[in-house]
PDB file of N, CA and C in Angstrom:
ATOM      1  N   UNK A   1     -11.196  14.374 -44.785  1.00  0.00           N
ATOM      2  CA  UNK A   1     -12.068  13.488 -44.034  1.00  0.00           C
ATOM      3  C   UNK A   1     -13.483  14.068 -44.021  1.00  0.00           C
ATOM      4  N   UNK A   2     -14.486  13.040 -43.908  1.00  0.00           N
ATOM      5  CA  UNK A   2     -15.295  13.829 -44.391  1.00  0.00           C
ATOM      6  C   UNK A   2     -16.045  14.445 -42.438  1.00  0.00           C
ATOM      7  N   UNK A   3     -17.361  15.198 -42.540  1.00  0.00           N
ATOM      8  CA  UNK A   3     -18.045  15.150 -40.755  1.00  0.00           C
ATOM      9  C   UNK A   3     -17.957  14.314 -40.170  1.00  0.00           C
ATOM     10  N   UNK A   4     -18.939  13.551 -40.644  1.00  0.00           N
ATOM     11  CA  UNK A   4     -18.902  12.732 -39.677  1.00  0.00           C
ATOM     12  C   UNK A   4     -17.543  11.687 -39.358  1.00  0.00           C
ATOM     13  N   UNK A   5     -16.870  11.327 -40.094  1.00  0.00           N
ATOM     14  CA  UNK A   5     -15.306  10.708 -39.466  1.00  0.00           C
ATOM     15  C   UNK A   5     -14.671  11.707 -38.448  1.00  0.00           C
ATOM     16  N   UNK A   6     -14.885  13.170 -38.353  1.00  0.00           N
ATOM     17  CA  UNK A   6     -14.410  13.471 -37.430  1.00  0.00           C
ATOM     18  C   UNK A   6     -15.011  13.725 -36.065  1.00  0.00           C
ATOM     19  N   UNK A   7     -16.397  13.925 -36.031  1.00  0.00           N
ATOM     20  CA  UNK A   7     -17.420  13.812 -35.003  1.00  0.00           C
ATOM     21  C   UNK A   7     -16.508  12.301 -34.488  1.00  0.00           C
ATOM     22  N   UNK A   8     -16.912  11.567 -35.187  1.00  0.00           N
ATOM     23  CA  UNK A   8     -16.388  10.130 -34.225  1.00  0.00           C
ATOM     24  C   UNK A   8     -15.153  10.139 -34.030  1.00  0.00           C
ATOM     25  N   UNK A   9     -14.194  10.772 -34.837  1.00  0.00           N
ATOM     26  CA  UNK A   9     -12.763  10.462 -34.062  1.00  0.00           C
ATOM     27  C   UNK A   9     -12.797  11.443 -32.689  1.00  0.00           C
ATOM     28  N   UNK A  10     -13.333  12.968 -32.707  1.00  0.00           N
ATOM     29  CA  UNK A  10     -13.820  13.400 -31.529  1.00  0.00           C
ATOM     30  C   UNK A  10     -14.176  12.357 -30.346  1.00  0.00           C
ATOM     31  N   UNK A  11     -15.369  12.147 -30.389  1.00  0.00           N
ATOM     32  CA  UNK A  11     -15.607  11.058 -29.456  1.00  0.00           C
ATOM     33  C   UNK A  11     -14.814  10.374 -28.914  1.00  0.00           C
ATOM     34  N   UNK A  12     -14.372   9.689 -29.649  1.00  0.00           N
ATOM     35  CA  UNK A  12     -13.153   8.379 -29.390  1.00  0.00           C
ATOM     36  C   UNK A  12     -12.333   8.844 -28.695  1.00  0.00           C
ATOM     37  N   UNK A  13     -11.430  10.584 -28.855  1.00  0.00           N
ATOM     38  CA  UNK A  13     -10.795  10.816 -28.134  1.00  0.00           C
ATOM     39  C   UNK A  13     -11.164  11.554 -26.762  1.00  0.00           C
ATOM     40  N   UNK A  14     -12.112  11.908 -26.358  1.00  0.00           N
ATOM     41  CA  UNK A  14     -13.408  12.301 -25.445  1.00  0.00           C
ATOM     42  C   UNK A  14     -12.872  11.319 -24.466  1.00  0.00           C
ATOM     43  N   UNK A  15     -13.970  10.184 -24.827  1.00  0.00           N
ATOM     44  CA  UNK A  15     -13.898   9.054 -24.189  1.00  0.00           C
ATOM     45  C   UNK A  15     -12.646   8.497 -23.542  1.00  0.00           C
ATOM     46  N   UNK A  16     -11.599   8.454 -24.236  1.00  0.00           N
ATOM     47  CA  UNK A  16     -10.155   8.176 -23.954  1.00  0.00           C
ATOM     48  C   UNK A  16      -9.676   8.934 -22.519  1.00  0.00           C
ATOM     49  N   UNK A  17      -9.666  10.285 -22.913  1.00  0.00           N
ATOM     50  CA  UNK A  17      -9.387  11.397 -22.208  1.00  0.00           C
ATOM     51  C   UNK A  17     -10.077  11.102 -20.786  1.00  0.00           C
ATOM     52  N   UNK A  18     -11.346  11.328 -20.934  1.00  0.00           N
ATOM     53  CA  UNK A  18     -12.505  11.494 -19.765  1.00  0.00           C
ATOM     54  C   UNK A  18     -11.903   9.910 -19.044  1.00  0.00           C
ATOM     55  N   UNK A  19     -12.047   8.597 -19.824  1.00  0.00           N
ATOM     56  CA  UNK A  19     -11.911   7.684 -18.665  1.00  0.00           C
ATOM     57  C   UNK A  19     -10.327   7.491 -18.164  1.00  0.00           C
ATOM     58  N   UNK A  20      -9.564   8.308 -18.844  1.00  0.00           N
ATOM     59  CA  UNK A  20      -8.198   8.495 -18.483  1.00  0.00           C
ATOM     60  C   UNK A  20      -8.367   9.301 -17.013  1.00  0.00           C
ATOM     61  N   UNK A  21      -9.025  10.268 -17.415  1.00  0.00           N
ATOM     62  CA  UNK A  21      -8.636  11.248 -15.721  1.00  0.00           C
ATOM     63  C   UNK A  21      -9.901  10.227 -14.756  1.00  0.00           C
ATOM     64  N   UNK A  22     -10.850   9.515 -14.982  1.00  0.00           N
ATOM     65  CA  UNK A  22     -11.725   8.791 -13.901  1.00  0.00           C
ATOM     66  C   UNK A  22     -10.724   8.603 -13.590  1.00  0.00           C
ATOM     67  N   UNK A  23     -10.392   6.919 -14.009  1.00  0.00           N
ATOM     68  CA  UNK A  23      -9.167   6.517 -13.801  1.00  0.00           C
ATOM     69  C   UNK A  23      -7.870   6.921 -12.456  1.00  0.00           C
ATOM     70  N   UNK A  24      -7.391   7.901 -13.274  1.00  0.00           N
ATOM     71  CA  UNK A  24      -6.448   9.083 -12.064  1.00  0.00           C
ATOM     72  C   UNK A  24      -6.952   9.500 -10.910  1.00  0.00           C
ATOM     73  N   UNK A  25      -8.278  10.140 -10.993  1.00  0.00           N
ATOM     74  CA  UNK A  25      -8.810  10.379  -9.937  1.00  0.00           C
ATOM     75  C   UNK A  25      -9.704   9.836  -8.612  1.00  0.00           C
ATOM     76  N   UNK A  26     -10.224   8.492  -8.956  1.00  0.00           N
ATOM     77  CA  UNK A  26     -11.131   7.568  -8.633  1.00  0.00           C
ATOM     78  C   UNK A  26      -9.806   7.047  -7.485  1.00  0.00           C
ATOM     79  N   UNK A  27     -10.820   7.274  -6.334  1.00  0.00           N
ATOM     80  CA  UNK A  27      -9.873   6.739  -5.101  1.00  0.00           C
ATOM     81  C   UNK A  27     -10.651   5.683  -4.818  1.00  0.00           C
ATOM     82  N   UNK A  28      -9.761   4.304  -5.055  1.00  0.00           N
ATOM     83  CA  UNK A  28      -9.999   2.853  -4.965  1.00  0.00           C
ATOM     84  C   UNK A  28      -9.921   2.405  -3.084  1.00  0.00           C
ATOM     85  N   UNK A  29     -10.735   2.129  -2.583  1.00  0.00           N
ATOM     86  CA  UNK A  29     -10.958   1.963  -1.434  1.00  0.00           C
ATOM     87  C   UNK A  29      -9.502   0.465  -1.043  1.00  0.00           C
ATOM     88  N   UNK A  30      -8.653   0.392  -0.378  1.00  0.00           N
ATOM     89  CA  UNK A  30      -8.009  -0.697  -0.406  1.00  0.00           C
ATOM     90  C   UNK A  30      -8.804  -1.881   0.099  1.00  0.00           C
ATOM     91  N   UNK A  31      -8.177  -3.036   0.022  1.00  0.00           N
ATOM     92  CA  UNK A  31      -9.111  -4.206   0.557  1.00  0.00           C
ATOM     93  C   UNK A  31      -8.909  -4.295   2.311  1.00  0.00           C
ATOM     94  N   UNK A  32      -9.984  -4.739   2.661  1.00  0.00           N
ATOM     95  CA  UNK A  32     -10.298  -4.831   4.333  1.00  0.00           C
ATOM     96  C   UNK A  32     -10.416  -6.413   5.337  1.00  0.00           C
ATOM     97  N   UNK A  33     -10.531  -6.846   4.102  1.00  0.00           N
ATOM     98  CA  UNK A  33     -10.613  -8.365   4.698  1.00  0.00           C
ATOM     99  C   UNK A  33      -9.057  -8.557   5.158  1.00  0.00           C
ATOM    100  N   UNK A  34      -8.895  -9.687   6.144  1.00  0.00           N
ATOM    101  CA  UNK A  34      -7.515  -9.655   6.673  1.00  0.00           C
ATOM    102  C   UNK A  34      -7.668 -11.313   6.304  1.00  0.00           C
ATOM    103  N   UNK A  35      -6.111 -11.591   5.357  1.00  0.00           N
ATOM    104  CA  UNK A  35      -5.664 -12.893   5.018  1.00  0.00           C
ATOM    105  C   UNK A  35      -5.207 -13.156   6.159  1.00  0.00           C
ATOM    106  N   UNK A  36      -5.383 -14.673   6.602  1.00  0.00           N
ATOM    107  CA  UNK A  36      -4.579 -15.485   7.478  1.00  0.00           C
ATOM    108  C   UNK A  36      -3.715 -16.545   7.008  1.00  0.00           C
ATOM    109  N   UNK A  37      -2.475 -17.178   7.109  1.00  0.00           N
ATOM    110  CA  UNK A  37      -2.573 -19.078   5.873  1.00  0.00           C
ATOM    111  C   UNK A  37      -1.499 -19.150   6.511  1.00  0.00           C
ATOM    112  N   UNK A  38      -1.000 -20.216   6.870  1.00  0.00           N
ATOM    113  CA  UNK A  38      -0.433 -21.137   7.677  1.00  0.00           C
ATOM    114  C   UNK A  38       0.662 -21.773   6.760  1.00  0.00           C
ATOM    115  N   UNK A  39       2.021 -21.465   6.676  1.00  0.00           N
ATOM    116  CA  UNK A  39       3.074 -22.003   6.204  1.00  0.00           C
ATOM    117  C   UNK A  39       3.680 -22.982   6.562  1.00  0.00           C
ATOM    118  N   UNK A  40       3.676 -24.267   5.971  1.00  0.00           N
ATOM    119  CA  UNK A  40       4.474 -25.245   6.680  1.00  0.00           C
ATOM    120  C   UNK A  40       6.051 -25.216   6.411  1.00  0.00           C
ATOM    121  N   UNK A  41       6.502 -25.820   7.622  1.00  0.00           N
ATOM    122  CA  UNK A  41       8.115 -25.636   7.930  1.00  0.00           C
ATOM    123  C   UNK A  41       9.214 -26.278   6.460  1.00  0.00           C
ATOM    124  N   UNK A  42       8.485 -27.126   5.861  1.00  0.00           N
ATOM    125  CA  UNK A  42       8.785 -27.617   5.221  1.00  0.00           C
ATOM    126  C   UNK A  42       9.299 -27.195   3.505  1.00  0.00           C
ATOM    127  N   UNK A  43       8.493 -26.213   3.710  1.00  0.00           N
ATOM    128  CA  UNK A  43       8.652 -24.657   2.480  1.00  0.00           C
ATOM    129  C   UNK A  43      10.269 -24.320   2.494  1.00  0.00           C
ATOM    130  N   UNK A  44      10.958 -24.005   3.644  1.00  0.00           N
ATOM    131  CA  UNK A  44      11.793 -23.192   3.814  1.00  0.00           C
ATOM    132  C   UNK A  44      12.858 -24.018   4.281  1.00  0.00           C
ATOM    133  N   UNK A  45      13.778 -24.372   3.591  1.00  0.00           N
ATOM    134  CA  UNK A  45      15.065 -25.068   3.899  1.00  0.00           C
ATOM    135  C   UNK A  45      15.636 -24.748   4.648  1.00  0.00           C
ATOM    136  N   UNK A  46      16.539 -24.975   5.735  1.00  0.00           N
ATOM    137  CA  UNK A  46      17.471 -24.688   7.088  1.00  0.00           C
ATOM    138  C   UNK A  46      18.959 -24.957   6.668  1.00  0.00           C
TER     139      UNK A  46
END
């Protein structure tokens, strides 16, 4: 292969790697809004 094909396959796997552990590590805040919704009786058979 010649340099530069491997400079870029480098990269490629860089990139992979690095947004692999963001990814893992990145603490996603959960959601805060509170759902409300109103089921009618009619949904649920007796």
């Amino acid at each position: 292969m010649s340099k530069l094909t491997q400079i870029m396959l480098a990269a490629a796997a860089l990139l992979i790697i690095g947004g692999g552990v963001f990814l893992m590590t990145w603490d996603i805040p959960a959601p805060s809004e509170k759902v409300t919704k109103t089921l009618s009786n009619d949904r649920f058979p007796s």
